[in-house]
PDB file of N, CA and C in Angstrom:
ATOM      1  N   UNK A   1      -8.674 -38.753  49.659  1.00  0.00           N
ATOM      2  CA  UNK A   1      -9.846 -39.531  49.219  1.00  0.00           C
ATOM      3  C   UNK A   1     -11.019 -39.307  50.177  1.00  0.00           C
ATOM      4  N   UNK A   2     -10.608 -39.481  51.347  1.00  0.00           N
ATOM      5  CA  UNK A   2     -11.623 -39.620  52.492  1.00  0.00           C
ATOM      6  C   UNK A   2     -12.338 -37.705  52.160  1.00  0.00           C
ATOM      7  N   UNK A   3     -11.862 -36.896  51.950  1.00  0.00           N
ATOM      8  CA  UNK A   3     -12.123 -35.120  51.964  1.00  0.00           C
ATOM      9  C   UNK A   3     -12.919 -35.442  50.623  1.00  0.00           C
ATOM     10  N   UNK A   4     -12.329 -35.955  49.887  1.00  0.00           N
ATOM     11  CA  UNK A   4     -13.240 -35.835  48.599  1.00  0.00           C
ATOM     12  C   UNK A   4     -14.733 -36.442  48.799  1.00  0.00           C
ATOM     13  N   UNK A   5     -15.083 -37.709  49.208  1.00  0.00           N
ATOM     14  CA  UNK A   5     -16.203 -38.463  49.927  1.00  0.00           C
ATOM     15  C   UNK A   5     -17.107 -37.192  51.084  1.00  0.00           C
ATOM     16  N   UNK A   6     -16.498 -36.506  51.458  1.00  0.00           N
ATOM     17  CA  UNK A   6     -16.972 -35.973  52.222  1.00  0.00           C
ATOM     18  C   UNK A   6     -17.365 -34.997  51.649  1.00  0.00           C
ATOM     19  N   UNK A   7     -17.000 -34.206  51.029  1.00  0.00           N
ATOM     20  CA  UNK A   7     -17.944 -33.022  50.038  1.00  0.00           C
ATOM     21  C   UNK A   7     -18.638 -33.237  49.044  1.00  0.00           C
ATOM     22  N   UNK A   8     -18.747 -35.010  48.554  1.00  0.00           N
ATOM     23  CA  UNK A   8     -20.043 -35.334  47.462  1.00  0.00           C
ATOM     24  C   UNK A   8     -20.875 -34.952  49.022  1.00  0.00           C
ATOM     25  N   UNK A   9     -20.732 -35.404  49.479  1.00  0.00           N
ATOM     26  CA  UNK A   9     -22.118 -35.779  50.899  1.00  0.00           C
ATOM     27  C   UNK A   9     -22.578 -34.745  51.123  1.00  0.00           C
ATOM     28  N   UNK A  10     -21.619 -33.702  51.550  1.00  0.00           N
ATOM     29  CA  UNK A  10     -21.799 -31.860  51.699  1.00  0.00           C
ATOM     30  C   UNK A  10     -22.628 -31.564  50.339  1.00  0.00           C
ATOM     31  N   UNK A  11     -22.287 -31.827  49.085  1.00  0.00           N
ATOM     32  CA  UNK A  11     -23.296 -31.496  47.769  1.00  0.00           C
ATOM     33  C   UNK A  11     -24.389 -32.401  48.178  1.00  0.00           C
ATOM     34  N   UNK A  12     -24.399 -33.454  48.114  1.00  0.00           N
ATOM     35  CA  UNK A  12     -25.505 -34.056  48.247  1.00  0.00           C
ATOM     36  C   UNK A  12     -26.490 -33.794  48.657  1.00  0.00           C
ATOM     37  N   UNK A  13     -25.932 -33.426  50.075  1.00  0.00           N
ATOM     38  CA  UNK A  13     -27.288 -32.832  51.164  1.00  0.00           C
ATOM     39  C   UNK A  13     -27.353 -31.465  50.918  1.00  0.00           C
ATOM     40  N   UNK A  14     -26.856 -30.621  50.031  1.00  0.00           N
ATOM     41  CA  UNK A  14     -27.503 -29.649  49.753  1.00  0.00           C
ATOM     42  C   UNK A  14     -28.285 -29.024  48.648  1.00  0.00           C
ATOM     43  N   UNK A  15     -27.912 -30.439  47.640  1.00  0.00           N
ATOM     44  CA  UNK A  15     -29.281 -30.540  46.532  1.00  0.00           C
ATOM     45  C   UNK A  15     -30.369 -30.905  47.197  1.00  0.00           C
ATOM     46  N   UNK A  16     -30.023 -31.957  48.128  1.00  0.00           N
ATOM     47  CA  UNK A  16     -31.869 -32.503  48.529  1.00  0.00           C
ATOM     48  C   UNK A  16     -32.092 -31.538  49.359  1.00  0.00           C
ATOM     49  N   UNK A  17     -31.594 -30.803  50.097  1.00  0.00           N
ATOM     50  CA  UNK A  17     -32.090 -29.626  50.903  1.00  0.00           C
ATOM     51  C   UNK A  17     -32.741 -28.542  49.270  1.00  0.00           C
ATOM     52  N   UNK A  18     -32.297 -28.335  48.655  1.00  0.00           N
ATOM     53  CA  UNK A  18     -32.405 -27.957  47.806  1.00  0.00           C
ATOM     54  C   UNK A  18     -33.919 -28.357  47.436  1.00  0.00           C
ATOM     55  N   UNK A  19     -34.229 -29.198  47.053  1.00  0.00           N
ATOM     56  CA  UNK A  19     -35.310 -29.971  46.057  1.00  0.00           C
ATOM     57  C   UNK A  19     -36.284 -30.053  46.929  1.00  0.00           C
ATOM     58  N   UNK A  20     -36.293 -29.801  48.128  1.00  0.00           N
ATOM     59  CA  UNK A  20     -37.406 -30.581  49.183  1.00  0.00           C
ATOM     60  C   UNK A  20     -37.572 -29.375  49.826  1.00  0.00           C
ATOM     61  N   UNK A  21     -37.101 -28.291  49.667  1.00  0.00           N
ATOM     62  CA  UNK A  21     -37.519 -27.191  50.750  1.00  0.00           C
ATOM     63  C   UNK A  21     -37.802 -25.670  49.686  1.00  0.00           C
ATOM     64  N   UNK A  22     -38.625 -25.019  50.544  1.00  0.00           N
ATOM     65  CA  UNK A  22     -39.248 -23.709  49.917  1.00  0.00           C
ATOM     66  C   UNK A  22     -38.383 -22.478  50.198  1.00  0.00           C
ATOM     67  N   UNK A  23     -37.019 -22.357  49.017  1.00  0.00           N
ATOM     68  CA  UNK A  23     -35.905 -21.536  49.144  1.00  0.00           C
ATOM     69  C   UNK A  23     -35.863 -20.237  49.155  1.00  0.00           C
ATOM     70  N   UNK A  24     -35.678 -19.624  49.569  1.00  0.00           N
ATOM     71  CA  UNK A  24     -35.838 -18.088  48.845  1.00  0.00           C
ATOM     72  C   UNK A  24     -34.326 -17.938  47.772  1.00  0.00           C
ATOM     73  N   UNK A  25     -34.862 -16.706  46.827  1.00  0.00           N
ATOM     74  CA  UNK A  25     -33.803 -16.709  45.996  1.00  0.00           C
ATOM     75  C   UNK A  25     -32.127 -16.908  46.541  1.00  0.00           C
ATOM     76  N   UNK A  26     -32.262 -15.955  47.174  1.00  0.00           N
ATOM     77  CA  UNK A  26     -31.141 -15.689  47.831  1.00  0.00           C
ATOM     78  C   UNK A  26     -30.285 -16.863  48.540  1.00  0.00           C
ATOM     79  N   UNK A  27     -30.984 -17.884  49.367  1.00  0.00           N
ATOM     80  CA  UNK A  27     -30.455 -19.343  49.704  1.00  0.00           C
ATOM     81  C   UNK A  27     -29.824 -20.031  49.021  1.00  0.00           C
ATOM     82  N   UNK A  28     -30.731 -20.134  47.486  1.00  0.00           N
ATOM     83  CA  UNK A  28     -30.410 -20.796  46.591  1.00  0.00           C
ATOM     84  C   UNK A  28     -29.256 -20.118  45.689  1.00  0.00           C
ATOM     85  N   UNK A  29     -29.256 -18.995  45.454  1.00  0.00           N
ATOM     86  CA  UNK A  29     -27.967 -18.654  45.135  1.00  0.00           C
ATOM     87  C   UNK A  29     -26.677 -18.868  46.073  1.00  0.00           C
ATOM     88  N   UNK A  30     -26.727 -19.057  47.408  1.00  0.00           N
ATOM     89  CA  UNK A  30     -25.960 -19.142  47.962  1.00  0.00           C
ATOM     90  C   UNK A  30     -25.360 -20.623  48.499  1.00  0.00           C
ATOM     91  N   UNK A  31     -26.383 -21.665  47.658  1.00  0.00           N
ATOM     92  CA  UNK A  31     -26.514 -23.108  47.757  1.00  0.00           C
ATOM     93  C   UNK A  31     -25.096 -23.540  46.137  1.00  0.00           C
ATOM     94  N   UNK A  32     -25.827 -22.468  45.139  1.00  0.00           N
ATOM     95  CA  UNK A  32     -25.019 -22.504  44.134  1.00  0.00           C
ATOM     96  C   UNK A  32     -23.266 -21.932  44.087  1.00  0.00           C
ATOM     97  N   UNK A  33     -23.094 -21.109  44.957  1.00  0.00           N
ATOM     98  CA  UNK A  33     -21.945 -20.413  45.237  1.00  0.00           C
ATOM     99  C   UNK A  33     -21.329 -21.513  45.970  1.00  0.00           C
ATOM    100  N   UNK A  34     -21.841 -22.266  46.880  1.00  0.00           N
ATOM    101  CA  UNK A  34     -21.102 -23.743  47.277  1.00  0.00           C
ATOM    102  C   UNK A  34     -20.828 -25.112  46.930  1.00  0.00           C
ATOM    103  N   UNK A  35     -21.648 -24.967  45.715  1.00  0.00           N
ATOM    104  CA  UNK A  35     -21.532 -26.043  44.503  1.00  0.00           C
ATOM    105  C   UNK A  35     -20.378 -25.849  44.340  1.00  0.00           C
ATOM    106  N   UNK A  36     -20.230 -24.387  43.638  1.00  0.00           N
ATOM    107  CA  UNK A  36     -19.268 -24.005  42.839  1.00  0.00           C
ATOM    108  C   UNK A  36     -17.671 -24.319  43.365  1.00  0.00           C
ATOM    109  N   UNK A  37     -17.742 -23.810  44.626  1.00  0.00           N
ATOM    110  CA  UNK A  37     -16.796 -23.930  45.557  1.00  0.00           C
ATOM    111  C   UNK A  37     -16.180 -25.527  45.826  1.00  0.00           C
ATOM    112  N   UNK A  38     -17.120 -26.283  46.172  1.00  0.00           N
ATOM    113  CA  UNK A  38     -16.912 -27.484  45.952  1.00  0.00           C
ATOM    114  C   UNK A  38     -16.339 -28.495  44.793  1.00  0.00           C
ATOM    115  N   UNK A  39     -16.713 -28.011  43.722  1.00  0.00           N
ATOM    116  CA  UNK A  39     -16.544 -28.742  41.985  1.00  0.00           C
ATOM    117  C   UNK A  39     -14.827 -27.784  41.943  1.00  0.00           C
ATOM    118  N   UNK A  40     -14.767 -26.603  42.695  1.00  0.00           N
ATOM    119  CA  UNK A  40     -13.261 -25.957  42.320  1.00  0.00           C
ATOM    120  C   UNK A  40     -12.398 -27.001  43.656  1.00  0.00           C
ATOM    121  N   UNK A  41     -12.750 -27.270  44.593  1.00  0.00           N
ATOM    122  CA  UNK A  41     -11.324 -27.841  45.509  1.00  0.00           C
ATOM    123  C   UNK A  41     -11.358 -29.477  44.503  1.00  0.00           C
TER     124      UNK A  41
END
């Protein structure tokens, strides 16, 4: 439970890193590759 809580937070802060900062493509694909990673454990 406690691991699961802890990787909304890990997504979390990397949508608002996401939304609030000037990404280059490449970041942001690599923001999405850890979504992904995350939604699979």
């Amino acid at each position: 439970m406690y691991d699961k809580i802890y990787y909304q937070d890990v997504e979390n802060q990397f949508i608002t890193n996401y939304l609030f900062s000037d990404l280059q493509k490449k970041e942001k694909n690599n923001i999405y590759n850890l979504l992904l990673y995350c939604i699979r454990r």
